[in-house]
N, C-alpha and C. Protein backbone atom coordinates (compact mmCIF):
# COMPACT_ATOMS: atom_id res chain seq x y z
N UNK A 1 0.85 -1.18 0.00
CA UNK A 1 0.00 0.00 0.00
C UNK A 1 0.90 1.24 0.00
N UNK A 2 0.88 2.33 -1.06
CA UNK A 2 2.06 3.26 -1.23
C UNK A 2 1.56 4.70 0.22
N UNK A 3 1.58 4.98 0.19
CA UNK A 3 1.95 6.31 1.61
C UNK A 3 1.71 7.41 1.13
N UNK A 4 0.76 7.81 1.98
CA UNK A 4 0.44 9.34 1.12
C UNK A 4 1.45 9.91 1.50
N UNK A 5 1.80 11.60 0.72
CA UNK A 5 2.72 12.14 0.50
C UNK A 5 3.54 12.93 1.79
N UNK A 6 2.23 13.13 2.85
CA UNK A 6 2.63 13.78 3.96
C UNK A 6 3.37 12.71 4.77
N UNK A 7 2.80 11.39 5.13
CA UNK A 7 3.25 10.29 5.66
C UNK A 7 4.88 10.03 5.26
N UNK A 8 5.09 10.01 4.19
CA UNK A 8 6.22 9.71 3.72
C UNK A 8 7.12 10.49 4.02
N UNK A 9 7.04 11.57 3.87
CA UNK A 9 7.91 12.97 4.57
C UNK A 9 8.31 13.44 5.64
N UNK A 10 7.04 12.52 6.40
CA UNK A 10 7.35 12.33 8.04
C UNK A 10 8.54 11.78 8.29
N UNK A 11 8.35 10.62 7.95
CA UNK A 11 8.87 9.46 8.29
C UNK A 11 10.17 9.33 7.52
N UNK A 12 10.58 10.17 6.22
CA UNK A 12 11.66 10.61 6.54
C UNK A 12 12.78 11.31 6.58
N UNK A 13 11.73 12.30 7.08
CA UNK A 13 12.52 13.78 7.73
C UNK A 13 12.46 13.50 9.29
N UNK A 14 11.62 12.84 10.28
CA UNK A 14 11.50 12.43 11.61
C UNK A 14 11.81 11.17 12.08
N UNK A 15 11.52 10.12 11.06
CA UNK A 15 11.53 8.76 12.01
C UNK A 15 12.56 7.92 10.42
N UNK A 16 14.31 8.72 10.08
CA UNK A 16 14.78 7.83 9.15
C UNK A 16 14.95 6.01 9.45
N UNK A 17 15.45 6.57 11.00
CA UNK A 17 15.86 5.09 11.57
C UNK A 17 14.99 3.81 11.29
N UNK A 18 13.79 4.12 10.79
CA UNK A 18 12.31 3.42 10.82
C UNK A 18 12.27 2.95 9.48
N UNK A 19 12.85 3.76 8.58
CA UNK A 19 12.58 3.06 7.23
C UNK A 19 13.94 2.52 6.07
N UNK A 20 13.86 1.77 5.38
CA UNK A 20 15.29 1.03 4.82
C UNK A 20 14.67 0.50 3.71
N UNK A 21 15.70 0.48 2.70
CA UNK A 21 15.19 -0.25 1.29
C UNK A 21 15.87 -1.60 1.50
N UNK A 22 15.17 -2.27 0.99
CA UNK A 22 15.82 -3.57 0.38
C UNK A 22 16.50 -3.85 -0.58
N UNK A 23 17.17 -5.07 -0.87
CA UNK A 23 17.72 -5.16 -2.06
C UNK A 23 17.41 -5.29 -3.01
N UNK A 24 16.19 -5.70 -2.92
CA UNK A 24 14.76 -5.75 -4.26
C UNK A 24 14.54 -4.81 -4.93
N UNK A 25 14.91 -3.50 -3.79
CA UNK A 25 14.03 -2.08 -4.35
C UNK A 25 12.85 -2.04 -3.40
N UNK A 26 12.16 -3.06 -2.25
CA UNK A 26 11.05 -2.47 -1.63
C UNK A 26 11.16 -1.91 -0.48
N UNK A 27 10.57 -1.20 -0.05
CA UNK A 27 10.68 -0.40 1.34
C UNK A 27 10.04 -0.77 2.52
N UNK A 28 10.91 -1.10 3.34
CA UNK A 28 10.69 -1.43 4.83
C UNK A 28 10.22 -0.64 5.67
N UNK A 29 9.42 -0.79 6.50
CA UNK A 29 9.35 0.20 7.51
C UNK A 29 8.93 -0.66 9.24
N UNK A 30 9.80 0.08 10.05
CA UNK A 30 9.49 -1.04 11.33
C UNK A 30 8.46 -0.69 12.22
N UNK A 31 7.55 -1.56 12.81
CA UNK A 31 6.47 -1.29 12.83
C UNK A 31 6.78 -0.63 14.25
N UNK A 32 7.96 -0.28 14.69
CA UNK A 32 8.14 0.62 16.03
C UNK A 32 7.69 1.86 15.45
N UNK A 33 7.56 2.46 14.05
CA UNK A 33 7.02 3.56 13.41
C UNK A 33 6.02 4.22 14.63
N UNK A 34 5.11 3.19 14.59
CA UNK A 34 3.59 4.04 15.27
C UNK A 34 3.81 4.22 16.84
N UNK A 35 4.81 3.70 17.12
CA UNK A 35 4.79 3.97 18.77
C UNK A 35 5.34 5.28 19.43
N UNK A 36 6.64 5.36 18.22
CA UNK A 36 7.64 6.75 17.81
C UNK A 36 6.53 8.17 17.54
N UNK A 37 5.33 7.90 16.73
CA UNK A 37 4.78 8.70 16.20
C UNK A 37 3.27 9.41 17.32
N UNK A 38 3.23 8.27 18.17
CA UNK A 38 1.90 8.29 19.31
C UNK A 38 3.24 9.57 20.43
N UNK A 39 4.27 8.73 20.74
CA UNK A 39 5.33 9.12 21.85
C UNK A 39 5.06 10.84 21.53
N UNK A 40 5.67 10.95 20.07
CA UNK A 40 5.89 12.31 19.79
C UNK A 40 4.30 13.24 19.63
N UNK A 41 3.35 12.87 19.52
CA UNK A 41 2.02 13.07 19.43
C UNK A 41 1.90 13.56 18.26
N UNK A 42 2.11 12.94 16.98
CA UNK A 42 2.12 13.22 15.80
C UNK A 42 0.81 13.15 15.44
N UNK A 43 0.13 13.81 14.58
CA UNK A 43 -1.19 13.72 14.11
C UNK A 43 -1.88 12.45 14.23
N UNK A 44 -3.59 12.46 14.56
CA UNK A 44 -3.73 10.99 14.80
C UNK A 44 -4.31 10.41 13.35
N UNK A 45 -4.28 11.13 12.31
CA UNK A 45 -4.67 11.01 10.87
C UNK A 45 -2.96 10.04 10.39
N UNK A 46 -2.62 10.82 10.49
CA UNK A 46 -0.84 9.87 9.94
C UNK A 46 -0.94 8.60 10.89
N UNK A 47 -0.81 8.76 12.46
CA UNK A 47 -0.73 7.72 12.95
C UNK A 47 -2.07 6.73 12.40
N UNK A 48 -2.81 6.84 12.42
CA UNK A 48 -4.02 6.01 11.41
C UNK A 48 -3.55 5.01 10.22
N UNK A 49 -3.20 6.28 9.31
CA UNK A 49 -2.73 5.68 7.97
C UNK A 49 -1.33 4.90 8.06
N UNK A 50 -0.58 5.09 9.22
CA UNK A 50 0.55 4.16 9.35
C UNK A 50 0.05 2.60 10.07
N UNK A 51 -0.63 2.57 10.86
CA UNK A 51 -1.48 1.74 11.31
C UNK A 51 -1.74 1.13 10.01
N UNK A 52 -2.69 1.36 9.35
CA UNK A 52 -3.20 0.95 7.98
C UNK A 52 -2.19 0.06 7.23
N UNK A 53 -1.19 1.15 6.74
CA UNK A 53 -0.04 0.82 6.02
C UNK A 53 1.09 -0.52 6.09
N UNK A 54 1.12 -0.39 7.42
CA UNK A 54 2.29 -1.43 7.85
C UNK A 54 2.06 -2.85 7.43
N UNK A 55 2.69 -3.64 7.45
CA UNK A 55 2.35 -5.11 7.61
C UNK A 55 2.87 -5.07 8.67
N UNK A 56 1.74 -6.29 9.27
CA UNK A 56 1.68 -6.91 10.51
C UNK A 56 2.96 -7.72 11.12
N UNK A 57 3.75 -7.21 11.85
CA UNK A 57 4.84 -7.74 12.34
C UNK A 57 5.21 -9.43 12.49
């Protein structure tokens, strides 16, 4: 599921540590994302759509 544009910018301009490419070319993201994003009280619309987004650990 691709990331809307604000999401993506968050995550990484705020949370780089959280996201990594693969060698494939696909993009990782660790699902410590949403805990980082609640901590910091980041919008609860992003935290939503990251919820959404992730695969399930």
């Amino acid at each position: 599921m691709p990331y809307s544009h604000s999401l993506a910018d968050l995550m990484l301009e705020r949370y780089p540590e959280t996201v990594r490419a693969t060698l494939g070319g696909e993009i990782e993201v660790s699902p410590r994302l949403i805990n980082l994003m609640i901590k910091n009280d980041e919008s609860d619309l992003l935290i939503f759509e990251a919820k959404m987004s992730l695969k399930p650990a």
